[in-house]
Protein backbone atom coordinates (compact mmCIF):
# COMPACT_ATOMS: atom_id res chain seq x y z
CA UNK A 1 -23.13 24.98 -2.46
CA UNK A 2 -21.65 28.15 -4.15
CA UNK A 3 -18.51 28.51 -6.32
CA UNK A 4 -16.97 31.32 -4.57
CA UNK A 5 -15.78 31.14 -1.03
CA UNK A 6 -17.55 33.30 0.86
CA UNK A 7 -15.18 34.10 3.70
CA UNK A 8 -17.26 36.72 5.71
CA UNK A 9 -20.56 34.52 5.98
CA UNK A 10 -18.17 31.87 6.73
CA UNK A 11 -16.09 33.57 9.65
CA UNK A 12 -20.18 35.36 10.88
CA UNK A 13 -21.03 31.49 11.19
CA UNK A 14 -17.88 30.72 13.19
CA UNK A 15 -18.50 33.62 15.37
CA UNK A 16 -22.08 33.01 16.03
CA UNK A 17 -20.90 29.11 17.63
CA UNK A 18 -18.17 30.55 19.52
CA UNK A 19 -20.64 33.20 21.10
CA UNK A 20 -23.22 30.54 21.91
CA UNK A 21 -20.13 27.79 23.45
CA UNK A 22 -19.38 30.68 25.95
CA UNK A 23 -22.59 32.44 26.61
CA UNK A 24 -24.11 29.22 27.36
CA UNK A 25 -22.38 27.46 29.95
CA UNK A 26 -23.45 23.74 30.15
CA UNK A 27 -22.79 20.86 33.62
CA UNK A 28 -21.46 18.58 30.95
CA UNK A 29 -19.68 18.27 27.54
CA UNK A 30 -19.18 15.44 25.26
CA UNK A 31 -16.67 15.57 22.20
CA UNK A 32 -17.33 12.95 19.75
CA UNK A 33 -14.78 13.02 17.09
CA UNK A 34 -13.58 11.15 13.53
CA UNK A 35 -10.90 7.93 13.77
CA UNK A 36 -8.15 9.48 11.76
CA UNK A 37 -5.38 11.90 12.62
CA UNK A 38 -7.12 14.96 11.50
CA UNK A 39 -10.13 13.72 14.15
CA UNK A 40 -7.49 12.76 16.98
CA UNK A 41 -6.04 16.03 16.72
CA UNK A 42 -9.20 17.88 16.80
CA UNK A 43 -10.32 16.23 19.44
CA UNK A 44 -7.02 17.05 21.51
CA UNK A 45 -7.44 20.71 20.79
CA UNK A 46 -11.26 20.67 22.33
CA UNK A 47 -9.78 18.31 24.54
CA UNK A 48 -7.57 21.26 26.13
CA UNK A 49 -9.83 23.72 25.29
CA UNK A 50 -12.57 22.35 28.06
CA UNK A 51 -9.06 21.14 30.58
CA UNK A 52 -8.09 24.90 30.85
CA UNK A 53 -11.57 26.18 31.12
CA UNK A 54 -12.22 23.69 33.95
CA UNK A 55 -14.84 21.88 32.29
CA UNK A 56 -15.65 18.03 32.83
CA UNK A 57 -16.40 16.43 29.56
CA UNK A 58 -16.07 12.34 28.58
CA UNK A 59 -15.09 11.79 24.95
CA UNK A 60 -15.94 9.13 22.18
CA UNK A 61 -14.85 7.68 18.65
CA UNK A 62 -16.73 7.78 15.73
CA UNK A 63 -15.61 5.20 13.04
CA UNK A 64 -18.71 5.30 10.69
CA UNK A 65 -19.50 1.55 11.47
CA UNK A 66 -22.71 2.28 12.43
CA UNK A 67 -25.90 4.48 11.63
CA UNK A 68 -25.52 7.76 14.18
CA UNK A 69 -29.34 6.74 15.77
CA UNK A 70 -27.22 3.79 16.89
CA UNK A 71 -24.03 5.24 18.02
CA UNK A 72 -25.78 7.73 20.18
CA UNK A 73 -27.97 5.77 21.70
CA UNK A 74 -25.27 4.50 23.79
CA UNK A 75 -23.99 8.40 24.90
CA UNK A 76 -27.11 10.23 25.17
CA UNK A 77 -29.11 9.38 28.42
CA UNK A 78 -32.52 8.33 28.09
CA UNK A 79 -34.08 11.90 29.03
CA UNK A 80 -33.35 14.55 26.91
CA UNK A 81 -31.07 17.34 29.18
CA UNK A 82 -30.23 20.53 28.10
CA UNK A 83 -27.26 20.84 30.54
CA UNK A 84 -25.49 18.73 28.35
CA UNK A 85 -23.27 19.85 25.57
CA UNK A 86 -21.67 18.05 22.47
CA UNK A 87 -19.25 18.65 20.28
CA UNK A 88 -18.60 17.34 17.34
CA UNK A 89 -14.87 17.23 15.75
CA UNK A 90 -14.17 15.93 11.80
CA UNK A 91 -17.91 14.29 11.81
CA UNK A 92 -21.41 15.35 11.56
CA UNK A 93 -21.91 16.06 8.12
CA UNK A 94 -24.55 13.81 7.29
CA UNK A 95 -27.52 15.96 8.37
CA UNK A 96 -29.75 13.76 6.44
CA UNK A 97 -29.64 11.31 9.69
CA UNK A 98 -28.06 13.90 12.41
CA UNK A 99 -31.22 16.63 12.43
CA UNK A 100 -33.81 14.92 13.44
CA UNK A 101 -31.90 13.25 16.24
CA UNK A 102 -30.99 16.55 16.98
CA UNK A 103 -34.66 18.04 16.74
CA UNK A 104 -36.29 15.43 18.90
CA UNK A 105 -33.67 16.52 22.04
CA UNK A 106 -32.40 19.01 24.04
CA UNK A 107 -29.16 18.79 24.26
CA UNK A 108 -26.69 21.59 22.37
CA UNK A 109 -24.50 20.24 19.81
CA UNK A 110 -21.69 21.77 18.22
CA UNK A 111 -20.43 20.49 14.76
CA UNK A 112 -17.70 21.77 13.75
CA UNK A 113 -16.57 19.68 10.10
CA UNK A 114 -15.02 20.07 6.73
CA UNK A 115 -16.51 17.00 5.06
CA UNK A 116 -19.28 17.50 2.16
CA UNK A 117 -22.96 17.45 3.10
CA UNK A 118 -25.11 14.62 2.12
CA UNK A 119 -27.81 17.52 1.87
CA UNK A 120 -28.41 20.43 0.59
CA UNK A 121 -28.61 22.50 3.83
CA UNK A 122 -30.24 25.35 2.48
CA UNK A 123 -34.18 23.50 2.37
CA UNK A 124 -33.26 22.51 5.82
CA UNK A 125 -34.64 24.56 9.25
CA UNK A 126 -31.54 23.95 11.56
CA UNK A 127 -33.27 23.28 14.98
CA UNK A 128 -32.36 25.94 17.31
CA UNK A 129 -30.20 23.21 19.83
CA UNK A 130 -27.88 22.84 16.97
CA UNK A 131 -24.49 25.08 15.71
CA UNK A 132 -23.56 23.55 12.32
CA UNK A 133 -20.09 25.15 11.52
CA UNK A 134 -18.62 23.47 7.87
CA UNK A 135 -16.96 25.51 5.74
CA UNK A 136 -18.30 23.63 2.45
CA UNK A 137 -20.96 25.42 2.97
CA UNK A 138 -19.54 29.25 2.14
CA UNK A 139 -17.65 27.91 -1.13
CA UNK A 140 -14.39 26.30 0.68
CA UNK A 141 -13.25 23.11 -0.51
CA UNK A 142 -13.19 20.44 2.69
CA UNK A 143 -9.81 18.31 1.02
CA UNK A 144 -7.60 21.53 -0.09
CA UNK A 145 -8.47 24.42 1.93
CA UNK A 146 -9.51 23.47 5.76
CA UNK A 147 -8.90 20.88 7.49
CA UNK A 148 -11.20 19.48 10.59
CA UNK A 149 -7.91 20.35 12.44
CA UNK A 150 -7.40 23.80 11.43
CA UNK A 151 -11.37 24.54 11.48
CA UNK A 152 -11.31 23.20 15.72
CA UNK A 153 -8.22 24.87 16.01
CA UNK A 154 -9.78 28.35 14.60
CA UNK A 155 -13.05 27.94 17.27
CA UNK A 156 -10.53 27.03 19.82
CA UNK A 157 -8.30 29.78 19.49
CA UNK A 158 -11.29 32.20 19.86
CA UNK A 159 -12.35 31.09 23.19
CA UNK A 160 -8.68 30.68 24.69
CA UNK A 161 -5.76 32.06 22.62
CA UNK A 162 -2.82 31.70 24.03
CA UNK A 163 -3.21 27.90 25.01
CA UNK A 164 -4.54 26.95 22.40
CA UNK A 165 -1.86 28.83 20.33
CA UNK A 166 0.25 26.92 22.52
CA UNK A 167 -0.99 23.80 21.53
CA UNK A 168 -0.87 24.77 17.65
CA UNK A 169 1.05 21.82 16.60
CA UNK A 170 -1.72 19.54 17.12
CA UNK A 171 -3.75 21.33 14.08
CA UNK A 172 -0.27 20.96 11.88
CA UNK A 173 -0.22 17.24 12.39
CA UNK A 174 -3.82 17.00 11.63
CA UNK A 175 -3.27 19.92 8.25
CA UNK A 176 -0.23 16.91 7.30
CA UNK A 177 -2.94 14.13 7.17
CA UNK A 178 -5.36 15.30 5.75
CA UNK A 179 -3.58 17.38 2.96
CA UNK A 180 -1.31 14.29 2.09
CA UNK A 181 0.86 17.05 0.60
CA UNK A 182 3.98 19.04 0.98
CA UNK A 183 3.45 22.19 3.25
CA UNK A 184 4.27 24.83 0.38
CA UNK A 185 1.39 23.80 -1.52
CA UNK A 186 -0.93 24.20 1.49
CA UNK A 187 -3.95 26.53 0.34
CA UNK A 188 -6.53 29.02 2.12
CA UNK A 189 -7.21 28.30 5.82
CA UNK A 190 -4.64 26.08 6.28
CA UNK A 191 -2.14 28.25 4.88
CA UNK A 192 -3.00 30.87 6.64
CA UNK A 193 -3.20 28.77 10.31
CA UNK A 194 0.13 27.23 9.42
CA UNK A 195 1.77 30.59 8.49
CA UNK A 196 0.27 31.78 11.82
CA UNK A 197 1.40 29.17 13.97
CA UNK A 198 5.52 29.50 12.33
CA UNK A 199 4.86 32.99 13.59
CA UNK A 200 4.44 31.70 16.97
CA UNK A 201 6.91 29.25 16.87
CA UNK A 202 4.89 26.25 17.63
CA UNK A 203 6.86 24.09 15.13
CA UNK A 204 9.27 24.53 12.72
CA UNK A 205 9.22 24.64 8.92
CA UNK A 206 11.98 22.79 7.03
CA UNK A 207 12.85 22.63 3.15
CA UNK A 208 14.85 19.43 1.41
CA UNK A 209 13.89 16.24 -0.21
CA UNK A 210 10.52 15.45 0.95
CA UNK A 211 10.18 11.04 1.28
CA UNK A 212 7.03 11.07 3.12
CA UNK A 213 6.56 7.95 5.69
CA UNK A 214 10.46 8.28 6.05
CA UNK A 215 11.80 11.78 6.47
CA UNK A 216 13.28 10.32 9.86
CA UNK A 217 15.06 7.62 7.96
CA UNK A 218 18.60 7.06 6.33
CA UNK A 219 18.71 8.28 2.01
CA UNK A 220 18.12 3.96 1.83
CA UNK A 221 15.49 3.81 3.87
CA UNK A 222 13.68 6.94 2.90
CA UNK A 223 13.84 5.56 -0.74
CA UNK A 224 12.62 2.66 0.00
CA UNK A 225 9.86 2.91 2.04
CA UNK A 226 8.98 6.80 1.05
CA UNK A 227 4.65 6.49 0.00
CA UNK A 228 4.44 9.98 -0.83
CA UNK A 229 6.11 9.77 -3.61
CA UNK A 230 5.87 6.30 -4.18
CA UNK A 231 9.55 6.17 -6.41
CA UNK A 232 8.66 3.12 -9.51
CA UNK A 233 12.10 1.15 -9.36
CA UNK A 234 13.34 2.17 -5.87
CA UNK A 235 10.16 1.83 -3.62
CA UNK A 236 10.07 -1.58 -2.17
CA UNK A 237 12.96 -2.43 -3.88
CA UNK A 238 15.88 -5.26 -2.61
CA UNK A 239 18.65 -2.81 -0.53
CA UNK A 240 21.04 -4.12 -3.11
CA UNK A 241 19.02 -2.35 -5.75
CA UNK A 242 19.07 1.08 -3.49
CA UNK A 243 23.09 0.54 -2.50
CA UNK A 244 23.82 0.18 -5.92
CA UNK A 245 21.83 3.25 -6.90
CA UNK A 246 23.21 5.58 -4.02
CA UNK A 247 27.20 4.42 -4.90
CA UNK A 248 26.10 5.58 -8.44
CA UNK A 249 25.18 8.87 -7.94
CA UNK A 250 28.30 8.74 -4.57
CA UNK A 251 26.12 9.63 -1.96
CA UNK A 252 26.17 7.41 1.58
CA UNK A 253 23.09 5.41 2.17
CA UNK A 254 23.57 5.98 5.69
CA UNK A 255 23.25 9.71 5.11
CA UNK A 256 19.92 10.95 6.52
CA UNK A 257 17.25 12.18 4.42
CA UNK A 258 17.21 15.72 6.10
CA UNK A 259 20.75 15.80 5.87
CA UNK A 260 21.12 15.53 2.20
CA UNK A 261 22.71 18.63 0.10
CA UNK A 262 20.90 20.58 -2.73
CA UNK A 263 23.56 18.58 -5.18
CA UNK A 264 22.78 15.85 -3.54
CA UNK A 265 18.84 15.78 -4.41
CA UNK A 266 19.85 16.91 -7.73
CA UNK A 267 21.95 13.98 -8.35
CA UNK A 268 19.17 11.69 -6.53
CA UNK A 269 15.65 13.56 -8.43
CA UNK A 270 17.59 13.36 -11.83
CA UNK A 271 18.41 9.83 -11.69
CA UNK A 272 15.50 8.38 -9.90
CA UNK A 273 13.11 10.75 -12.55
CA UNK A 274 11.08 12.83 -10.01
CA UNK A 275 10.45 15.94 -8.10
CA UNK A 276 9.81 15.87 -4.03
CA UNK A 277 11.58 18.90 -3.18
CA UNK A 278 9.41 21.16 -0.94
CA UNK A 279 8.67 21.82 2.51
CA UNK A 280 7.73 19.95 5.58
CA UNK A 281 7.11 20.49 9.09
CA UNK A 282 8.79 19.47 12.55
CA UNK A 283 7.79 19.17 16.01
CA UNK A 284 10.63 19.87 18.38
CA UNK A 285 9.60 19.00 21.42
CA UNK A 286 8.95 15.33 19.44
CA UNK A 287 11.90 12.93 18.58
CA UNK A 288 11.72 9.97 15.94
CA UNK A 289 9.58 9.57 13.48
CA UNK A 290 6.92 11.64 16.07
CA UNK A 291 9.39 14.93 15.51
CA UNK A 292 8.13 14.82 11.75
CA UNK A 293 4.62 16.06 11.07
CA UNK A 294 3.46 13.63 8.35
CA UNK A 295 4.89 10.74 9.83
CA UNK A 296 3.29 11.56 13.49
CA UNK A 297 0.20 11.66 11.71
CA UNK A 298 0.57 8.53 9.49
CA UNK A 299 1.01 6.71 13.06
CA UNK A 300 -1.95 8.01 14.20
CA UNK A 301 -3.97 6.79 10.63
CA UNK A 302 -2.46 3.20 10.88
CA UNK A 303 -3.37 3.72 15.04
CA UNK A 304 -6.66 4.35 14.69
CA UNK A 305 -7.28 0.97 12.81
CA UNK A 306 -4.95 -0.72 15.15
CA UNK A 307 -5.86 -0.08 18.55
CA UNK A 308 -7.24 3.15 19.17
CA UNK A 309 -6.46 3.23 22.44
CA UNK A 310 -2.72 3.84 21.24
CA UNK A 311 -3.61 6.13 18.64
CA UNK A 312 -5.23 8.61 21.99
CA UNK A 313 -2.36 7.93 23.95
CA UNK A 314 0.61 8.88 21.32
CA UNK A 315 -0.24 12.18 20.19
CA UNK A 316 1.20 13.22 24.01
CA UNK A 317 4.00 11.62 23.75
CA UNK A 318 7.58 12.70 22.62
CA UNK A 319 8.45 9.18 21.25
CA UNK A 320 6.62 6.52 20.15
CA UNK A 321 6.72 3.06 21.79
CA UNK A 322 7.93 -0.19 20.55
CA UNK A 323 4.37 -1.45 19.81
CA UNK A 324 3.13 1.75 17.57
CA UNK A 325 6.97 1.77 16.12
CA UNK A 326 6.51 -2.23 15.06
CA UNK A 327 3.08 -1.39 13.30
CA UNK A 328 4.52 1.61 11.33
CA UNK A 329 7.05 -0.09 9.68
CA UNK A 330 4.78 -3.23 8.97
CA UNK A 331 2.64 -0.90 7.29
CA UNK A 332 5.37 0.94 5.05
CA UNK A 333 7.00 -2.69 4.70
CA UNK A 334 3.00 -3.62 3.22
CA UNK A 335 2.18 -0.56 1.49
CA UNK A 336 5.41 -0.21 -0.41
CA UNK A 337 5.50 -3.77 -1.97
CA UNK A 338 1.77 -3.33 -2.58
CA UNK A 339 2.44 -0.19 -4.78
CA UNK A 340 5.76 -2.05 -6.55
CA UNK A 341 3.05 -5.17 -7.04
CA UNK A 342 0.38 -3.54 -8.53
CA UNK A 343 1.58 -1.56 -11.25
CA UNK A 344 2.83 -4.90 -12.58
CA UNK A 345 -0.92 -6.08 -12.26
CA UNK A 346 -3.12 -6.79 -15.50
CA UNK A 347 -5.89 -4.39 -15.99
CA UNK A 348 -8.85 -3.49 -17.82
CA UNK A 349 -8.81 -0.23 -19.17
CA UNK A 350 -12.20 1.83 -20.31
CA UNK A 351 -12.47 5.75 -21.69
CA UNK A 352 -12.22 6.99 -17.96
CA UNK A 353 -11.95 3.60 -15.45
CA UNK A 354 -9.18 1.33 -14.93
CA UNK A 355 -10.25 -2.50 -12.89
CA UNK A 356 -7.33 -3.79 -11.17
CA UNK A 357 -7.98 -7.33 -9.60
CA UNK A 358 -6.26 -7.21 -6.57
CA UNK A 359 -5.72 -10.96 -5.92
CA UNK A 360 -2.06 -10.63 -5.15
CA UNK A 361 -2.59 -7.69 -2.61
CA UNK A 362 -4.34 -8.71 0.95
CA UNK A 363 -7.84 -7.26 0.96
CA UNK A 364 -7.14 -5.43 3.99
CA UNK A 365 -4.52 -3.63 2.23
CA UNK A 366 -6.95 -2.84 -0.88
CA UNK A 367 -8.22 0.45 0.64
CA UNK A 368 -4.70 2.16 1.24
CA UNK A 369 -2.73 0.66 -1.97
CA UNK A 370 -5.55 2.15 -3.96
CA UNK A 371 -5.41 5.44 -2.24
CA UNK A 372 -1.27 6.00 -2.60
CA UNK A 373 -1.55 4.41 -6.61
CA UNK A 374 -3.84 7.23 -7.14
CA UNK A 375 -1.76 9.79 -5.40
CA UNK A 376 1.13 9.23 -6.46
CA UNK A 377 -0.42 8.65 -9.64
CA UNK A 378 1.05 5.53 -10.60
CA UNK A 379 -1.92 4.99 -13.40
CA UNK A 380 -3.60 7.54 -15.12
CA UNK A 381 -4.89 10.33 -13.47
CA UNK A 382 -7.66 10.90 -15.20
CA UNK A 383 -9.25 7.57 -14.91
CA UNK A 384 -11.02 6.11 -11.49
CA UNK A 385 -9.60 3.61 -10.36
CA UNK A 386 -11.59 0.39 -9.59
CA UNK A 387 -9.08 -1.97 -7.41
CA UNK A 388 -10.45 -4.91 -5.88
CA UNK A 389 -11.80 -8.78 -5.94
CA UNK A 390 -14.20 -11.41 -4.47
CA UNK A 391 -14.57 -11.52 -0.88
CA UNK A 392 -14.55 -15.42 -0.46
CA UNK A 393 -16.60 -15.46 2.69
CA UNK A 394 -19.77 -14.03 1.18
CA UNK A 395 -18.59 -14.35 -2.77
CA UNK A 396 -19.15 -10.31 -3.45
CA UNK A 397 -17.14 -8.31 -5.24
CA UNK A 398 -15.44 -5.74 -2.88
CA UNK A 399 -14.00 -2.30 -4.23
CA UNK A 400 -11.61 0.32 -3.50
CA UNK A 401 -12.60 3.26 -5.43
CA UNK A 402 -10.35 6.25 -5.74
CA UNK A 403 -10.35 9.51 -8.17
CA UNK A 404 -7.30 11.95 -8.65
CA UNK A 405 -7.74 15.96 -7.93
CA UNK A 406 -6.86 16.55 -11.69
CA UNK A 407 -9.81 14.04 -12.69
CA UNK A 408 -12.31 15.81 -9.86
CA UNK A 409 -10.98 19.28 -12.02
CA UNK A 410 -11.44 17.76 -15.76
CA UNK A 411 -14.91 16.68 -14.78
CA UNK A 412 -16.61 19.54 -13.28
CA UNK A 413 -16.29 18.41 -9.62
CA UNK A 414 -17.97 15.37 -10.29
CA UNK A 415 -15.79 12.20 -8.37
CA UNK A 416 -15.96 9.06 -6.52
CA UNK A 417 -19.55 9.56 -4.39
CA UNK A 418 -21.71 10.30 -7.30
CA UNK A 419 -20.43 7.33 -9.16
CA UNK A 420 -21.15 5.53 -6.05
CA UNK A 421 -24.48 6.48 -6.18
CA UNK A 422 -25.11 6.31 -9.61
CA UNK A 423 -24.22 2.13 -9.59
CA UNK A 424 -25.93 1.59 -6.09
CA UNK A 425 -29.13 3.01 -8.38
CA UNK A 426 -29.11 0.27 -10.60
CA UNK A 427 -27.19 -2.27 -8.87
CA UNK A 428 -28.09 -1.67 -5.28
CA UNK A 429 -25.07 -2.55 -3.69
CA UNK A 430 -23.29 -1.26 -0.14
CA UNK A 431 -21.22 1.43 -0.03
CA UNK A 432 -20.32 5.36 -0.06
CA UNK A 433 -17.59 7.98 0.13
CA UNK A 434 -16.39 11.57 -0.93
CA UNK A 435 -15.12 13.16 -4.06
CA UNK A 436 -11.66 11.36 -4.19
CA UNK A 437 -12.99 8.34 -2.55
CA UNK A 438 -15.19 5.16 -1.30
CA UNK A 439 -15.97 1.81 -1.71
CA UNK A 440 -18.77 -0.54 -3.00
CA UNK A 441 -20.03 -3.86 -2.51
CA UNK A 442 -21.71 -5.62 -5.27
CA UNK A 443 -23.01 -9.09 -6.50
CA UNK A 444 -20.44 -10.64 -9.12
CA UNK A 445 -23.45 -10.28 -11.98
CA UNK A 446 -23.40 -6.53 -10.70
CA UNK A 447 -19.55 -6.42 -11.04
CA UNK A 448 -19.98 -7.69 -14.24
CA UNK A 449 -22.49 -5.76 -15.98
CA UNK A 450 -20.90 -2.55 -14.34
CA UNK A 451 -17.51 -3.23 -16.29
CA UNK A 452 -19.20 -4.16 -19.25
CA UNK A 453 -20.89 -0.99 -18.94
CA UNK A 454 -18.75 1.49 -16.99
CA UNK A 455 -19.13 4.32 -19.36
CA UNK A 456 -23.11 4.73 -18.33
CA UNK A 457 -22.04 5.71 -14.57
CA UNK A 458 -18.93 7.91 -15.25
C-alpha cells in the first residue's frame, strides 16, 4: 500500500484490463458479483455491457458464506477452458485464496474491486490468466473514494460509452450505498463519475433536508423513520411525539420532506439539534421510494438478505412491489426502535471500546443497529464499538464490531480487521471484516478475558 494515490499507475492498470477484455474475445463470460447494492449495480452495468456487445454470459452471487475453492467449484467446469471468461464485480480481493485457483486454470478472470487486500500484492507473481484491477492498490481509499460501482462503471464506459453512459444511474445508486453519505461530500472517483454523469443528465441532483431511508416520505415520517441521521428524541418516536413537535415549530406533518422550505429546515435542524442539509440524488425515470438514490439502494441491501431473487429483479423496475415495499418499512420500523433502544442500554466503557449487550435487540438486527449507532454516532466516535450477546443455540458470544472514520483517522488507519485479528490470535475465535467493520465469535471465557483486557488488542 502507498499513502499517495497514484492516479496514473492506477488509470495504466485500468487500461491494460480493458485492452485485454476486447482484444481477447472469449465463447463465454461469467460475472460473479458481491450481495449488496454496490455489487447488484455492478453487476447490472457488466450485465449491459456484454447484452449490447452480443455476448452470452450466466451470472452468480457471492455472499462470502463460503471459502471461494468451494463456491467455484460449482461454476467452473471440470476441465480447465480458456474460452471462458469471468468477471468479477465488488469481490475478489482476497488473493490469499483466489491466486492459486486462478494459477492452476485457464480461464481469464477479470477483478475489478475496491475492497482492501488480505495480501500484500506486491510479493505476489499475478498469473498471466488474471487482470486484478483495485484501486487500494495505487493509494485510493476503497470506503471514501471509489466505489465497486463507479470502478465497473469506469471499465464499462471504456469499452461502450454511450450505453453505458446511458445506464449511469446504476453506478449512482451503487456510489449512495456504499458512501452512506450525502452526495456533496462525495470524494475522488466518485465525485468525479457523479459530476460526470449530472453532465449527462442521467439523474438529477437535488439540495434540502436530507432524512435518509425516507426522503420519499411526509416531514412525520421522514423524522421518524430517517437512519441517516438517526434524530435522538424523534427517531422511532410515538407520532404524537412528532405531531406535537411539527405544530411547534407550525410546519404540516403531511408536508413532504422534499417539499420543505429553507425556514422550514431551519426551524426543524434548530429545534431537533442537528445538521442534514446537503445534497442527494434522484432517478427520474423511478417513482417511490425507487426515484430516490439512497433509498433504491437501501432496498436492494435489505433485498439481498431477503430474497435475492427480488433484489436482481428491482433495480429494472420503476416502482417497487408490494412485497420489497412491506420489507422496507419492516426494516426502518426495526432499525429505528433498535437505535432509540440502545442508547438507553447499559454499557461498559474502556479507554477506546464500549460493550453493549444487546439482549433487548434481535440478534439478527445486531449487525445493522451497530452499523447506524456508529454512523450516526450515537456513542463516542472514537471508541469501537463491541455490540452483542450469547447465541443460545451454541452458548458463544456473538459480536457486531464497528469503528467510526474519525477513530480509523486518530489511530493511524488502524480499525476493525486488525483488532479482529489481533483477538482471533489469542482467542482463536470466527470471524473477519474491514477497517470500519466485522464480527467475531468467541467462547464466553474468551469474551471475558477480552473485556477484562481490551486495552492489549486496541
Amino acid at each position: 500500500m502507498i499513502n499517495k494515490p497514484n492516479r496514473k499507475k492506477f488509470l495504466e492498470e485500468l487500461d491494460n484490463a480493458v485492452d485485454k477484455f476486447i482484444d481477447h474475445p472469449f465463447d463465454k463470460y461469467i460475472c460473479i458479483s458481491h450481495n449488496d447494492a454496490d455489487g447488484i449495480s455492478s453487476l447490472n452495468i457488466i450485465q449491459n455491457l456484454l447484452s449490447r456487445m452480443g455476448l452470452d454470459y450466466d451470472f452468480f452471487i457471492y455472499n462470502r458464506s463460503v471459502s471461494w475453492a468451494n463456491y467455484l467449484e460449482g461454476i467452473l467446469t471440470r476441465k480447465p477452458n480458456d474460452r471462458i471468461c469471468l468477471i468479477f464485480t465488488d469481490v475478489g480481493s482476497n488473493i490469499s485464496e483466489l491466486i492459486p485457483i486462478i494459477r492452476s486454470r485457464k480461464e481469464h478472470f477479470f477483478i475489478l474491486d475496491h475492497h482492501e487486500l488480505d495480501s500484500d500484492i506486491t510479493s505476489i507473481q499475478l498469473p498471466e490468466n488474471l487482470n486484478f484491477v483495485n484501486p487500494t492498490i495505487y493509494g485510493y481509499d476503497g470506503l471514501d473514494h471509489i466505489s465497486g460501482a463507479t470502478l465497473t462503471y469506469m471499465f464499462a464506459k471504456k469499452i461502450k460509452p454511450k450505453p453505458v453512459i446511458k445506464q449511469g444511474w446504476l453506478a449512482i445508486v451503487g456510489m449512495a450505498g456504499d458512501t452512506l453519505r450525502s452526495t456533496d461530500k462525495l470524494e475522488s472517483f466518485n465525485r468525479e463519475i457523479y459530476d460526470e454523469l449530472l453532465d449527462e443528465e442521467g439523474f438529477q441532483d437535488n439540495e434540502g433536508l436530507c432524512l435518509f431511508g425516507s426522503m420519499h416520505e411526509t416531514i412525520k415520517n421522514g423524522l421518524k423513520y430517517s437512519i441517516l441521521p438517526f434524530i435522538s428524541g424523534l427517531g422511532g418516536e410515538d407520532d404524537q411525539i412528532l405531531n406535537a413537535f411539527l405544530k411547534k415549530n407550525q410546519i404540516n406533518p403531511k408536508k413532504r420532506v422534499i417539499d420543505l422550505d429553507f425556514t422550514e429546515i431551519k426551524r426543524i435542524q434548530d429545534d431537533a439539534g442537528f445538521e442534514s442539509h446537503g445534497h442527494y440524488a434522484t432517478i427520474p425515470q423511478k417513482q417511490g421510494l425507487l426515484n430516490f438514490a439512497f433509498e433504491h439502494a437501501l432496498l436492494l441491501n435489505i433485498l439481498c438478505f431477503k430474497n435475492i431473487n427480488s433484489a436482481i429483479s428491482i433495480i429494472q423496475r420503476k416502482t417497487t412491489t408490494f412485497y420489497s415495499k412491506g420489507i422496507y418499512y419492516d426494516y426502518l420500523f426495526n432499525l429505528t426502535n433498535n437505535l432509540r433502544t440502545l442508547v438507553k442500554l447499559p454499557r461498559f466503557e474502556a479507554e477506546k471500546a464500549i460493550f453493549i449487550e444487546a439482549a433487548e435487540i434481535p440478534a439478527s438486527n445486531w449487525s445493522d443497529t451497530a452499523s447506524f449507532t456508529v454512523v450516526n454516532e450515537l456513542l463516542d466516535p472514537y471508541k469501537i464499538l463491541f455490540l452483542g450477546g450469547e447465541e443460545m443455540k451454541n452458548h458463544t458470544i456473538k459480536l457486531s464490531i464497528r469503528c467510526s472514520r474519525k477513530y480509523l483517522e486518530k489511530n493511524n488507519g488502524i480499525g476493525v480487521n486488525t483488532v479482529i485479528n489481533r483477538i482471533k490470535h489469542d482467542f482463536s475465535g470466527m470471524g473477519g471484516g474491514h477497517k470500519l467493520a466485522g464480527g467475531l465469535r468467541l467462547s464466553i471465557p474468551s469474551f471475558n478475558s477480552l473485556k477484562a483486557n481490551i486495552a492489549n488488542y486496541i
